[in-house]
N, C-alpha and C. Protein backbone atom coordinates (compact mmCIF):
# COMPACT_ATOMS: atom_id res chain seq x y z
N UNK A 1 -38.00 12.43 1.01
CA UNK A 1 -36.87 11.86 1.75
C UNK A 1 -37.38 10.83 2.75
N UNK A 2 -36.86 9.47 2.52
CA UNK A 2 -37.11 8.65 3.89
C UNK A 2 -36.67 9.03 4.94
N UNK A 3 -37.74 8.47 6.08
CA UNK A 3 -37.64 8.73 7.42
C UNK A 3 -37.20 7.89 8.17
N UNK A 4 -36.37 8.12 9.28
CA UNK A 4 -35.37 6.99 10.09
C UNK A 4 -36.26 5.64 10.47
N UNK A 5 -37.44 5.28 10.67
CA UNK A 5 -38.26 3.85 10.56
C UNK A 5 -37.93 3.40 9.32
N UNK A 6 -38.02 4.24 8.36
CA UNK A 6 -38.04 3.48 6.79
C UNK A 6 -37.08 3.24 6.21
N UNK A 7 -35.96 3.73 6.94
CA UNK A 7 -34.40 2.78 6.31
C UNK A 7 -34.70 2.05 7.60
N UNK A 8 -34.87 1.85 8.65
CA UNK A 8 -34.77 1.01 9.54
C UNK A 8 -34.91 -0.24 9.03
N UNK A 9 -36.28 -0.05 8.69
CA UNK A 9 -36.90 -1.49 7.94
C UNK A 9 -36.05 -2.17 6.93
N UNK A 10 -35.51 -0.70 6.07
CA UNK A 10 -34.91 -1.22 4.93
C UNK A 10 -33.57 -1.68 4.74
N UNK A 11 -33.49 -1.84 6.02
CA UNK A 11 -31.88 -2.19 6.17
C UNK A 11 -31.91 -3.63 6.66
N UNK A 12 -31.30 -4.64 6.07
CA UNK A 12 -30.94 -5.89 6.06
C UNK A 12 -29.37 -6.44 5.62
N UNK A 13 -29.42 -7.48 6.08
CA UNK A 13 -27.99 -8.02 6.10
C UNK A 13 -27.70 -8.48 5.09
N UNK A 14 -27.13 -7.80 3.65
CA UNK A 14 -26.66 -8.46 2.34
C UNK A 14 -25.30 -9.72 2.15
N UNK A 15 -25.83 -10.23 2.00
CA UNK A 15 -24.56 -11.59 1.38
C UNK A 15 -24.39 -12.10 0.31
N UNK A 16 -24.74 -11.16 -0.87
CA UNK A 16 -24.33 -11.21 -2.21
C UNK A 16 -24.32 -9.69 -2.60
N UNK A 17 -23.39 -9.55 -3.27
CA UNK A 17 -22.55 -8.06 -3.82
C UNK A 17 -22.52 -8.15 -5.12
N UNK A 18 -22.87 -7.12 -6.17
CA UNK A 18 -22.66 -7.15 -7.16
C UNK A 18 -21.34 -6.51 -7.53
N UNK A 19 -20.42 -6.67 -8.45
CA UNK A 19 -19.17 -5.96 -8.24
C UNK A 19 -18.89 -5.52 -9.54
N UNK A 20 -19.30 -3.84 -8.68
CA UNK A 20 -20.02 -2.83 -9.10
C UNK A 20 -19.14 -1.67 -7.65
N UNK A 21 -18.04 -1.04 -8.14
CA UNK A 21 -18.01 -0.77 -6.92
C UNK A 21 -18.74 1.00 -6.25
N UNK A 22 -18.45 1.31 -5.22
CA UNK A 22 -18.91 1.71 -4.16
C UNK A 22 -18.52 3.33 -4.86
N UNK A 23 -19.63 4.35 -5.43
CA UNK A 23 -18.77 5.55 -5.80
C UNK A 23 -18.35 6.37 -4.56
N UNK A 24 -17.20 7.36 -4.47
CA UNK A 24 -16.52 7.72 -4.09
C UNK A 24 -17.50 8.89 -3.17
N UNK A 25 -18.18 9.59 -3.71
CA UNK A 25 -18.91 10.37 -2.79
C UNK A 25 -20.52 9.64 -1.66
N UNK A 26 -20.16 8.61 -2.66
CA UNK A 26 -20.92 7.72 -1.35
C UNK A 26 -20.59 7.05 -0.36
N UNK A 27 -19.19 6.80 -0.22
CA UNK A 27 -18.14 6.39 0.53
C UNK A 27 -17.87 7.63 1.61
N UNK A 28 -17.82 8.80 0.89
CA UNK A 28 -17.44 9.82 1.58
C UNK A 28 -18.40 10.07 2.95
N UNK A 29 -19.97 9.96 2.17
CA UNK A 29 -21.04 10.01 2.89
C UNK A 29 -21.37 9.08 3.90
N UNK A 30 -20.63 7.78 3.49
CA UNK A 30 -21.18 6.67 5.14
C UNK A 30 -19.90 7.66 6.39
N UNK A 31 -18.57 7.64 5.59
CA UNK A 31 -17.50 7.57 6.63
C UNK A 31 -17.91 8.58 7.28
N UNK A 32 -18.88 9.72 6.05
CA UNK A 32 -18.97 11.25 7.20
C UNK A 32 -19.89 10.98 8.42
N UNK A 33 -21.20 10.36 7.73
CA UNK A 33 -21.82 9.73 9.06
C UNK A 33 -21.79 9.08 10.53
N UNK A 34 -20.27 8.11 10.06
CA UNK A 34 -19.53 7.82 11.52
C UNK A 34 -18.41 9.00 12.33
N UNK A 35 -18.09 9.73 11.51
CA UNK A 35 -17.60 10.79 11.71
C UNK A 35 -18.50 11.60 12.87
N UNK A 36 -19.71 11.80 13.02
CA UNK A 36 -20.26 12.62 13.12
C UNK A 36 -21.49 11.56 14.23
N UNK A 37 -21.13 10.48 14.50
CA UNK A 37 -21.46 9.89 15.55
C UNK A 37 -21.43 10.11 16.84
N UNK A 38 -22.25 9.74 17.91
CA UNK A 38 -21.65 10.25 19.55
C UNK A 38 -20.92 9.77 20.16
N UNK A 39 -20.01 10.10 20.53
CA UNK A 39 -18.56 9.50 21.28
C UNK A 39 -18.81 9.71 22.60
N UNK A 40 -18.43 9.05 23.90
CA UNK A 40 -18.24 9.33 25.06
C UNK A 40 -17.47 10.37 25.43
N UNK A 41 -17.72 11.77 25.99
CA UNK A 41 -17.26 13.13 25.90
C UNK A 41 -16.18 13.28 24.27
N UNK A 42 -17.33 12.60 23.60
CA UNK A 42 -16.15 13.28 22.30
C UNK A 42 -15.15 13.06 22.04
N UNK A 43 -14.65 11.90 22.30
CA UNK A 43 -13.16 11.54 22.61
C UNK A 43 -13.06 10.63 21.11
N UNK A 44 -14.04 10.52 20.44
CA UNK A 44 -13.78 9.85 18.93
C UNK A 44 -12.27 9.23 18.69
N UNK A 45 -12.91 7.77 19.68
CA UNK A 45 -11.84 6.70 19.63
C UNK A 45 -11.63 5.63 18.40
N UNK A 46 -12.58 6.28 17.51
CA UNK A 46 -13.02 5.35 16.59
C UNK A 46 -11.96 5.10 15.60
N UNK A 47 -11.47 3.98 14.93
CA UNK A 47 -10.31 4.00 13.72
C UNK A 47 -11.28 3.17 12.83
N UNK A 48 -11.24 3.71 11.43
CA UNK A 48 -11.81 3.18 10.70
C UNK A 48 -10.92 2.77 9.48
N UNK A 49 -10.42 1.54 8.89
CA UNK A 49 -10.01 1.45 7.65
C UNK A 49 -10.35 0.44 6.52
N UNK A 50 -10.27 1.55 5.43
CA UNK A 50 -11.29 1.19 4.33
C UNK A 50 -10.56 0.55 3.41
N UNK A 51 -10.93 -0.75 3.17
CA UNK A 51 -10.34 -2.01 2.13
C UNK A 51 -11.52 -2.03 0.65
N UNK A 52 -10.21 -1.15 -0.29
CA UNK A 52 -11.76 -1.44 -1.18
C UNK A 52 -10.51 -1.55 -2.71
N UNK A 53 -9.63 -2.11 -2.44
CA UNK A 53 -8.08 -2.67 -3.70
C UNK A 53 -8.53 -4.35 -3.62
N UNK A 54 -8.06 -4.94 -4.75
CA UNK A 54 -8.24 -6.23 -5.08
C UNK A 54 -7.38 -7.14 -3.96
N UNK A 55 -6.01 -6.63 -3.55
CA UNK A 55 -5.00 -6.91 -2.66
C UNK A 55 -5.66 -7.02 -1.40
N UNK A 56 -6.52 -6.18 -0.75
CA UNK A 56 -7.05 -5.65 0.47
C UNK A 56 -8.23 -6.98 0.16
N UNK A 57 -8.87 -6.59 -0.34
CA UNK A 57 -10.13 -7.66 -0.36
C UNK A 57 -9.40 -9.19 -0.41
N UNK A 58 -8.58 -9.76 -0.56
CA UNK A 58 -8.06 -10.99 -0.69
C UNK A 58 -7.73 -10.88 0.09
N UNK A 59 -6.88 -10.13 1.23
CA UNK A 59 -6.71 -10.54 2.43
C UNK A 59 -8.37 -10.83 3.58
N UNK A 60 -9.00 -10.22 2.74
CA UNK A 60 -10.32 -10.40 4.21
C UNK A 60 -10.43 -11.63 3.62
N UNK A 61 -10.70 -12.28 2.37
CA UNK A 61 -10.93 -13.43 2.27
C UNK A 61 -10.12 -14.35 3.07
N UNK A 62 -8.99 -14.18 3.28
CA UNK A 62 -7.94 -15.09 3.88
C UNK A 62 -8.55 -15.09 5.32
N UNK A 63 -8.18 -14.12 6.30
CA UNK A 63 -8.79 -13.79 7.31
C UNK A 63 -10.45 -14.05 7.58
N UNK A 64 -11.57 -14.16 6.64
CA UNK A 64 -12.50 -14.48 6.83
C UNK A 64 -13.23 -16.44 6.75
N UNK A 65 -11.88 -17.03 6.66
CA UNK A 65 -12.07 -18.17 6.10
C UNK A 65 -11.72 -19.09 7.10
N UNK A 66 -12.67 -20.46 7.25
CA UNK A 66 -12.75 -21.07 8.17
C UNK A 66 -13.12 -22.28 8.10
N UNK A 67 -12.90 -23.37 9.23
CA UNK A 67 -13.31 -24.75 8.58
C UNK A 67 -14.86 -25.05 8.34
N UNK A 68 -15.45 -25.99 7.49
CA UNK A 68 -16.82 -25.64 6.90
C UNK A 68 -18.03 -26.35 8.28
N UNK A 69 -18.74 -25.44 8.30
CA UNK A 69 -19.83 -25.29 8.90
C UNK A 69 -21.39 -25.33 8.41
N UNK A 70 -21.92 -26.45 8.48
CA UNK A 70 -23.06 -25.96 7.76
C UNK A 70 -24.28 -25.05 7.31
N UNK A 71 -24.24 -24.47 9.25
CA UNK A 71 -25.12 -23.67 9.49
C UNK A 71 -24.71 -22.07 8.21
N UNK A 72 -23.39 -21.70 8.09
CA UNK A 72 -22.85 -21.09 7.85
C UNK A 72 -23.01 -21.11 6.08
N UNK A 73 -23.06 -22.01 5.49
CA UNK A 73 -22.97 -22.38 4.35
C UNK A 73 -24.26 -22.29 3.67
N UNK A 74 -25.19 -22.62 4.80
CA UNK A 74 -26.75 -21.87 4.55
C UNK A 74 -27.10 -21.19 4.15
N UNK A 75 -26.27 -19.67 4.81
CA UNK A 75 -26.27 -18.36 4.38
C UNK A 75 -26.09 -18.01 3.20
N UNK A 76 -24.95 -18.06 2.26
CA UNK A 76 -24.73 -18.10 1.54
C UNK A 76 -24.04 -19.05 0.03
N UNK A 77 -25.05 -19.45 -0.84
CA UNK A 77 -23.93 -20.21 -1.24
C UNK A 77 -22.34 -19.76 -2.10
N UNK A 78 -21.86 -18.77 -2.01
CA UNK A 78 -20.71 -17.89 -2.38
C UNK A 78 -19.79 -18.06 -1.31
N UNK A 79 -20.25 -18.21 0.52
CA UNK A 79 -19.44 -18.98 1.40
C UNK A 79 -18.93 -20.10 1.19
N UNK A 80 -19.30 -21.16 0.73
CA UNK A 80 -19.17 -22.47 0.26
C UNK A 80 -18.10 -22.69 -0.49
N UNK A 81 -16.60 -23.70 -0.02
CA UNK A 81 -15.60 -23.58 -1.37
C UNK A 81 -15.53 -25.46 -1.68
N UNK A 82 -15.55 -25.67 -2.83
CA UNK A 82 -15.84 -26.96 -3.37
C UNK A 82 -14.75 -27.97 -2.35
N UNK A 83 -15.32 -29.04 -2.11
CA UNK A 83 -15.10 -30.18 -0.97
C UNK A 83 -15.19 -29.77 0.34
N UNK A 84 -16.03 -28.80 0.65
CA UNK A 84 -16.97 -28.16 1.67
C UNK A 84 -15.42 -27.94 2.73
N UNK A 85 -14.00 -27.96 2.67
CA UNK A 85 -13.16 -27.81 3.19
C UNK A 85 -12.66 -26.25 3.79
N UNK A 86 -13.60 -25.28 3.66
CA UNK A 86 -13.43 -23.97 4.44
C UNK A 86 -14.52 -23.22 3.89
N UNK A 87 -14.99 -21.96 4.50
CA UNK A 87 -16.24 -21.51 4.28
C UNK A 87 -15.63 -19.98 4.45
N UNK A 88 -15.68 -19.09 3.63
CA UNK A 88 -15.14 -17.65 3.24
C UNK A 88 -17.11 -16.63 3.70
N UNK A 89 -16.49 -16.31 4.74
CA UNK A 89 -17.63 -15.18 4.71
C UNK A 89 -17.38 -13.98 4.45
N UNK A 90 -17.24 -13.72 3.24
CA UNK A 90 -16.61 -12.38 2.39
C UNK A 90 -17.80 -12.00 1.36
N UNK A 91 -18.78 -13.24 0.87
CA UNK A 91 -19.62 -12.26 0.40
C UNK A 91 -19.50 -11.87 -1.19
N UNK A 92 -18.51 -10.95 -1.78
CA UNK A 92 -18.11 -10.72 -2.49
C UNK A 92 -18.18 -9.30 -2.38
N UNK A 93 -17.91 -8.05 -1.14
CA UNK A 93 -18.10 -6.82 -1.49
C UNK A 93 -16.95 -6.20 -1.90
N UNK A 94 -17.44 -4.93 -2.56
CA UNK A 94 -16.48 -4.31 -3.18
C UNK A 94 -15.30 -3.20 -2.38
N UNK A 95 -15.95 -3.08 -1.03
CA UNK A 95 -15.93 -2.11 -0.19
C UNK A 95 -16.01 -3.10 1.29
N UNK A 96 -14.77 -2.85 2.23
CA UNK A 96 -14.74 -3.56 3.58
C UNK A 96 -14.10 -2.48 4.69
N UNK A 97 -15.28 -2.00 5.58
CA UNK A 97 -14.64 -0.73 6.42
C UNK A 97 -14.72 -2.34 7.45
N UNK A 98 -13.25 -1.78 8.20
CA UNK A 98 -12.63 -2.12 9.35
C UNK A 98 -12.95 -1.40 10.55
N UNK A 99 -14.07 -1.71 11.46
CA UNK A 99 -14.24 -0.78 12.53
C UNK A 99 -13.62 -1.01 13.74
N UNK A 100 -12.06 -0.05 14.11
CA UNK A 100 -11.63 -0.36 15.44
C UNK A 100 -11.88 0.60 16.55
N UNK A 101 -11.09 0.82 17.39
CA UNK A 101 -11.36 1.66 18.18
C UNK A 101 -9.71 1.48 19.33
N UNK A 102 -9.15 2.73 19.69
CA UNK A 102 -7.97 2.82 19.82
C UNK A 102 -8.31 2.98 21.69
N UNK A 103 -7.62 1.90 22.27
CA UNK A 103 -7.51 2.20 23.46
C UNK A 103 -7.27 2.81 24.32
N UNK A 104 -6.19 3.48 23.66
CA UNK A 104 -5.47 4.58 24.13
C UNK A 104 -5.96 6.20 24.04
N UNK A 105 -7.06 6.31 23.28
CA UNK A 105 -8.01 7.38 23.35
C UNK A 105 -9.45 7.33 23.79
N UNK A 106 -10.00 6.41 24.94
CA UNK A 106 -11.17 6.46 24.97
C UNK A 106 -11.24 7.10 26.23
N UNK A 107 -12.49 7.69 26.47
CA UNK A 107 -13.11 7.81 27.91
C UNK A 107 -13.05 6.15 28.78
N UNK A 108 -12.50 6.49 30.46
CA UNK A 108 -12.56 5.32 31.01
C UNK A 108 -13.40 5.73 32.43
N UNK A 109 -14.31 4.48 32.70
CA UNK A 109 -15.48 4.52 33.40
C UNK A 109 -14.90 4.76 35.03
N UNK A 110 -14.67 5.74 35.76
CA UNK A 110 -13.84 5.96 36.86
C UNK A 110 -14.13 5.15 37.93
N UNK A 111 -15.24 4.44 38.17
CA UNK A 111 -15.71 3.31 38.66
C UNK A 111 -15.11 2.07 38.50
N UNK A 112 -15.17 1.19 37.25
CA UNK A 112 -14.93 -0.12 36.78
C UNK A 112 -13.72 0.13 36.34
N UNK A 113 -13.24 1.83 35.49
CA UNK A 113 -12.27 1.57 34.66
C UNK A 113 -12.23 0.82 33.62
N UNK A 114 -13.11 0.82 33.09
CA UNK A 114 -14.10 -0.06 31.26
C UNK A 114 -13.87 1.34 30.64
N UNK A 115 -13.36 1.11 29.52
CA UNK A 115 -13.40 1.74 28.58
C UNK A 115 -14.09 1.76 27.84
N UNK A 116 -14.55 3.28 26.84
CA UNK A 116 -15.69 3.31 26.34
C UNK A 116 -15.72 2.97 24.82
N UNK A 117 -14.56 2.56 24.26
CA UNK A 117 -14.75 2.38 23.07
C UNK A 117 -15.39 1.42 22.19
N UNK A 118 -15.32 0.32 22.85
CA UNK A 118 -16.45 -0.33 22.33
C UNK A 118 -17.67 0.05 21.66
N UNK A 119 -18.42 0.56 22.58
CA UNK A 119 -19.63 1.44 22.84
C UNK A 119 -19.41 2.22 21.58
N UNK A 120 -18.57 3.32 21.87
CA UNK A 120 -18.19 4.51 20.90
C UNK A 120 -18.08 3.63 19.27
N UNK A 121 -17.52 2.74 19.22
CA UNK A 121 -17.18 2.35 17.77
C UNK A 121 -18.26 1.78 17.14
N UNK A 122 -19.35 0.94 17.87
CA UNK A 122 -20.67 0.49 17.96
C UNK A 122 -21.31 1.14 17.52
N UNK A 123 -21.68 2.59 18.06
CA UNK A 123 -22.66 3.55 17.97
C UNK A 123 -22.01 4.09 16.34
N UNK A 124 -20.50 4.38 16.25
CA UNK A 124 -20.15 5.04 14.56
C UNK A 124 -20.49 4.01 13.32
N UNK A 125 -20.30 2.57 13.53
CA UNK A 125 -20.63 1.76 12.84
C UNK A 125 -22.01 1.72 12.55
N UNK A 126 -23.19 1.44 13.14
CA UNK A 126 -24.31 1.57 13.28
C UNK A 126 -25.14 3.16 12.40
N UNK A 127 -24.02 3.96 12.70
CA UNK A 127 -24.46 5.44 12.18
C UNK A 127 -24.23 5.32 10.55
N UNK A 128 -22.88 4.50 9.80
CA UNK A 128 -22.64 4.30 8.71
C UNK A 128 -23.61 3.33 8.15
N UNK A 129 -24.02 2.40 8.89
CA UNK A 129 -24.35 1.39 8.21
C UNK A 129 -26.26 1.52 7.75
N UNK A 130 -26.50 2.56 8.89
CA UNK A 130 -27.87 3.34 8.48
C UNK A 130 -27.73 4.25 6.95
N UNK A 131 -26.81 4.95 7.09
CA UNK A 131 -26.62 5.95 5.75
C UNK A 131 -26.26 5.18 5.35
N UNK A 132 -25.26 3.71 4.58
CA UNK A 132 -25.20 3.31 3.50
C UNK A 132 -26.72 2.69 2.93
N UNK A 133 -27.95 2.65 4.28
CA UNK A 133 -28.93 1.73 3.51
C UNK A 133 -29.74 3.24 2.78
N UNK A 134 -29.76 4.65 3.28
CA UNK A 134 -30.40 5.33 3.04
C UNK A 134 -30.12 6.02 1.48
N UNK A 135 -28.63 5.47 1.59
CA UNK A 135 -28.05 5.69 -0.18
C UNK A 135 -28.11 4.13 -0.81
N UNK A 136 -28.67 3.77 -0.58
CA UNK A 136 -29.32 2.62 -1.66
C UNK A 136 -28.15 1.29 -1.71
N UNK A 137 -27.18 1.66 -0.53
CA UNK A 137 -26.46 0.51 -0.23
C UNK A 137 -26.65 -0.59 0.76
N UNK A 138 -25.70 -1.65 0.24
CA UNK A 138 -26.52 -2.57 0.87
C UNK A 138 -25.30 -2.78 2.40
N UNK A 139 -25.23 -3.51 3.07
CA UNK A 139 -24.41 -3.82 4.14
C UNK A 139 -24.30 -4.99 4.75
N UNK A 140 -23.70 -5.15 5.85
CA UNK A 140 -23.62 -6.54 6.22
C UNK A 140 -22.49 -6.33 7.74
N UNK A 141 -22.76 -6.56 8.87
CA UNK A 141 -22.04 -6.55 9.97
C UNK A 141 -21.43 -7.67 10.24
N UNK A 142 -20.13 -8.19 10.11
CA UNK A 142 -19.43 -8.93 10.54
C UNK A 142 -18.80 -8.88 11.76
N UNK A 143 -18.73 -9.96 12.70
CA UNK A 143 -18.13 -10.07 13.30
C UNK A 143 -17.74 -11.14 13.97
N UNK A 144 -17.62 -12.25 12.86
CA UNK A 144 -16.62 -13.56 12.64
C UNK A 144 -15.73 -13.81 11.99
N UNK A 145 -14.74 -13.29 12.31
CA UNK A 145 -13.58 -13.16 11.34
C UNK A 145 -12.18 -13.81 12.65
N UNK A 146 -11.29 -13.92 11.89
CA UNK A 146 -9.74 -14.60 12.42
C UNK A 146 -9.03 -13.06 13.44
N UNK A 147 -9.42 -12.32 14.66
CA UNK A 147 -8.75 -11.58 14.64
C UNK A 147 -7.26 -11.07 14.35
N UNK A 148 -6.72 -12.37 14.86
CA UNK A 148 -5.22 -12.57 15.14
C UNK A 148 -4.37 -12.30 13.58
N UNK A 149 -5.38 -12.94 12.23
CA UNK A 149 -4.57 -13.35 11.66
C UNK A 149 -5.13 -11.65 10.56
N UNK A 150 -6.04 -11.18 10.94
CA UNK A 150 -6.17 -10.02 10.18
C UNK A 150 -5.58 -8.51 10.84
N UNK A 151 -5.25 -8.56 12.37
CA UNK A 151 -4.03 -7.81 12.75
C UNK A 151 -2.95 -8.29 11.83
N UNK A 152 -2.51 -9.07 11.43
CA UNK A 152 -1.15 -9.48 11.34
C UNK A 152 -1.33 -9.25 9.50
N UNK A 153 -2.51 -9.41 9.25
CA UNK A 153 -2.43 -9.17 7.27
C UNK A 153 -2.26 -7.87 7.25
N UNK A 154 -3.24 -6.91 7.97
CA UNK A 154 -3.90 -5.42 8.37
C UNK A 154 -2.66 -4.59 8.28
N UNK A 155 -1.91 -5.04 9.62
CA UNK A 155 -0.71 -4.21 9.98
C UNK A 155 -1.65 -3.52 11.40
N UNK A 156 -2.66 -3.71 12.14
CA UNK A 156 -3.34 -3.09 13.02
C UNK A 156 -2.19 -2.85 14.23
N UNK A 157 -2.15 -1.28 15.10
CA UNK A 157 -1.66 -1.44 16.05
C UNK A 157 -2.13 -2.23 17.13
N UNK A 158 -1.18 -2.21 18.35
CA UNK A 158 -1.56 -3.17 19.16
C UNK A 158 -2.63 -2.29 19.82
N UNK A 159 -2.80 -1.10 20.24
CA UNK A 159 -3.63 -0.32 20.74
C UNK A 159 -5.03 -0.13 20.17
N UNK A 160 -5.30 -0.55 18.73
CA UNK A 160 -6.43 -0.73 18.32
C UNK A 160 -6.77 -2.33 18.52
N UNK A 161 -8.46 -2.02 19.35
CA UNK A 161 -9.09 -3.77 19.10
C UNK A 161 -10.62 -3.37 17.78
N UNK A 162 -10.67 -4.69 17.46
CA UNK A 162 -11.55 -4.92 16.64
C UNK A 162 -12.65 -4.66 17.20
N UNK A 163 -14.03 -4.11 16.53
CA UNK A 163 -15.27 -4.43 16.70
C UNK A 163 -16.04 -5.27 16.17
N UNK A 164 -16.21 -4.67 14.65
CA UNK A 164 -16.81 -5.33 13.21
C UNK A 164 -16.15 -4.80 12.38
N UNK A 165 -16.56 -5.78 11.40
CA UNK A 165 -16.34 -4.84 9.94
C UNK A 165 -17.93 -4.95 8.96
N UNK A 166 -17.66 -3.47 8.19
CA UNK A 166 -18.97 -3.32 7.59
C UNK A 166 -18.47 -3.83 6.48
N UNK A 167 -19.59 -4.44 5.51
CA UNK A 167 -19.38 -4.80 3.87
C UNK A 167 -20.07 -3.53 3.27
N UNK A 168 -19.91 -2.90 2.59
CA UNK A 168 -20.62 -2.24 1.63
C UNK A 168 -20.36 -2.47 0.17
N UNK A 169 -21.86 -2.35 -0.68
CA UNK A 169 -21.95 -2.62 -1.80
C UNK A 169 -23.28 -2.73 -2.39
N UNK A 170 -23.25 -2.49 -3.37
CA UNK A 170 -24.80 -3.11 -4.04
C UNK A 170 -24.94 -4.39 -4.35
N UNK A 171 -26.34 -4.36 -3.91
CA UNK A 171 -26.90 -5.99 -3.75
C UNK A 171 -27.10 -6.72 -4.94
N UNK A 172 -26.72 -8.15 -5.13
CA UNK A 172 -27.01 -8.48 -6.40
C UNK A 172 -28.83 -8.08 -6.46
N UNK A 173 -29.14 -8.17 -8.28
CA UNK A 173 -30.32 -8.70 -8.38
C UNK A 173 -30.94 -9.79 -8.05
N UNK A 174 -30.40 -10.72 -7.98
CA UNK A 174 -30.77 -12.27 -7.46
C UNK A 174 -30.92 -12.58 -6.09
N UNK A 175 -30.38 -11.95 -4.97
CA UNK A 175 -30.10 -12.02 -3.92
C UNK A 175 -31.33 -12.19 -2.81
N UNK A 176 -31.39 -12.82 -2.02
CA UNK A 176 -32.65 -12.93 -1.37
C UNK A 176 -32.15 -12.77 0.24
N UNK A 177 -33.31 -12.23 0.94
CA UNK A 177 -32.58 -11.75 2.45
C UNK A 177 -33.25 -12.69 3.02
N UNK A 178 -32.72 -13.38 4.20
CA UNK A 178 -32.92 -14.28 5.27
C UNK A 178 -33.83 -13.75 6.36
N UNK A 179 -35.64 -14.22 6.21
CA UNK A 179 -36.44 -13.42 6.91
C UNK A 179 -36.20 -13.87 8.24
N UNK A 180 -35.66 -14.74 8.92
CA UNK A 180 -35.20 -15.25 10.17
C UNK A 180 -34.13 -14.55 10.60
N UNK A 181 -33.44 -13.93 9.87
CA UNK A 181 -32.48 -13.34 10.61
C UNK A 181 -32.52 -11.95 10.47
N UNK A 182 -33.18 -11.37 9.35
CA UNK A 182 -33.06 -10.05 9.15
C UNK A 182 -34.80 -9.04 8.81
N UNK A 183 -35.52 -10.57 8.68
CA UNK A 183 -36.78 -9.34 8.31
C UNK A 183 -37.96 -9.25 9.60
N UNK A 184 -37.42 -9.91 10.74
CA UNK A 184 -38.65 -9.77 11.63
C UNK A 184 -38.05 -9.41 13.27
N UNK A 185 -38.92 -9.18 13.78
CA UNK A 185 -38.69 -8.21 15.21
C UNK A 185 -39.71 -8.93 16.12
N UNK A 186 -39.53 -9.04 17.77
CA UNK A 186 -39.90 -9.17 18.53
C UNK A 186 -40.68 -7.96 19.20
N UNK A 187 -41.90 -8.41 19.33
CA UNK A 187 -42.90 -7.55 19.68
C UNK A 187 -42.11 -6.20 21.50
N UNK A 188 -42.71 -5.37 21.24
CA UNK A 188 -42.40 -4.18 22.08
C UNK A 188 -42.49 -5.22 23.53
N UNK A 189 -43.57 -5.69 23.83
CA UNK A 189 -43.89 -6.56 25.00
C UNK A 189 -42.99 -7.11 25.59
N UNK A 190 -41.84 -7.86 24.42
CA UNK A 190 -41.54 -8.63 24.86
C UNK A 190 -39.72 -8.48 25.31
N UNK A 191 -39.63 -7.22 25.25
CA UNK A 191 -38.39 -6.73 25.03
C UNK A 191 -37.91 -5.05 25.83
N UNK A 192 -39.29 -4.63 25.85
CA UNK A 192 -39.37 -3.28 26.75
C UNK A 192 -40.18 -3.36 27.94
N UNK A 193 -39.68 -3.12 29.08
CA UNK A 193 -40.66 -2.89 30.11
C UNK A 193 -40.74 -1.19 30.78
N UNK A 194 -41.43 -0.65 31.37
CA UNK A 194 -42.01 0.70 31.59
C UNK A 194 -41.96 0.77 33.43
N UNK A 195 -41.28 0.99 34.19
CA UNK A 195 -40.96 1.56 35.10
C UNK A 195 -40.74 0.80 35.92
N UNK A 196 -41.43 -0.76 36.11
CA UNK A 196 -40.89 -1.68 36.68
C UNK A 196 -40.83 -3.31 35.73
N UNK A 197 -39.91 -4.26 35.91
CA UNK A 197 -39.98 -5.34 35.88
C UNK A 197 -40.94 -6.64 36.07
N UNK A 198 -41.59 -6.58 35.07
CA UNK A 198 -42.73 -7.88 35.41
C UNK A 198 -41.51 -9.20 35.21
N UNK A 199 -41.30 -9.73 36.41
CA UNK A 199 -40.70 -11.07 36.29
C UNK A 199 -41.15 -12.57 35.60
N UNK A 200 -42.43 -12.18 35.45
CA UNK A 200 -43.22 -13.74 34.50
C UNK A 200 -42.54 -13.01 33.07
N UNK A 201 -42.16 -12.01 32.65
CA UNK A 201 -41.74 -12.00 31.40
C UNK A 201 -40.47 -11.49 31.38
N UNK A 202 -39.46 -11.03 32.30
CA UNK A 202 -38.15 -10.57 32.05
C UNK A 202 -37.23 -11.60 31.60
């Protein structure tokens, strides 16, 4: 059995999907994982909904689509729609969890009065998106999308806000991961400090 470093590693940001979809007890297994995430006193503010119908997926396309960008078009060429006139970051997965988080059920910080769901929906997403790499799925964290106009496709209450949404799916064979964005890490040095603040490097 892999060990939590070794999906660490093995987890990268997929932007090609083979469509092939997502079996049902492996689905079961990411959602149980966020299920079973840490909530701020437990208050599991988390709303999760899972788009995985031909209907549902055409709306993220709608909602994921935007005027063309090049940087963006980089990524993938499946983003790209001919006369470079909008750029769909959809990917092609078979499987699109919606990660919200309901306002109206979170722990609130008695201080600031910040609510914790953010945080809370962060930490369940993150928990799924580890177990889909540990079941041999691939993933992808979005969080450039149209909010306004995917409340309004969604049907989202007003009390739920967006975080991300996860892609799940298997990766094409062809597919190549972006070592700039997904295969390398900044040294411990340069990112952790140990009891006080060296200011030549904070």
């Amino acid at each position: 059995m892999p060990d939590f470093m070794d999906i660490s590693r093995r987890r990268h940001t997929v932007r090609s999907y083979a469509q092939r979809p997502v079996e049902p007890e492996k689905l079961a297994a990411v959602l149980e994982a966020g299920r079973w995430a840490p909530t701020a006193v437990n208050a599991q503010p988390q709303r999760i909904l899972v788009l995985d119908t031909p209907k549902n997926l055409e709306k993220v396309r709608e909602f994921c689509t935007f005027g063309w960008q090049k940087k963006y078009v980089d990524l993938a060429c499946e983003s790209d729609t001919p006369g470079h006139d909008h750029i769909v970051l959809y990917y092609g997965a078979p499987t699109v969890l919606v990660v919200c988080y309901d306002r109206e059920a979170c722990w609130r910080h008695p201080q600031t009065g910040e609510t914790s769901g953010a945080t809370d929906a962060t930490i369940v997403a993150t928990h799924m998106m580890m177990e889909a790499t540990s079941l041999g799925l691939g993933s992808a964290w979005i969080s450039y999308f149209d909010h306004d106009k995917a409340r309004e496709l969604l049907e989202i209450p007003k009390s739920w806000e967006f975080v991300c949404m996860l892609y799940l799916g298997y990766e094409t064979e062809d597919a190549t991961m972006n070592q700039h964005l997904s295969g390398s890490r900044r040294p411990l040095d340069e990112t952790c400090f140990f009891n006080t603040l060296d200011q030549e490097r904070a």
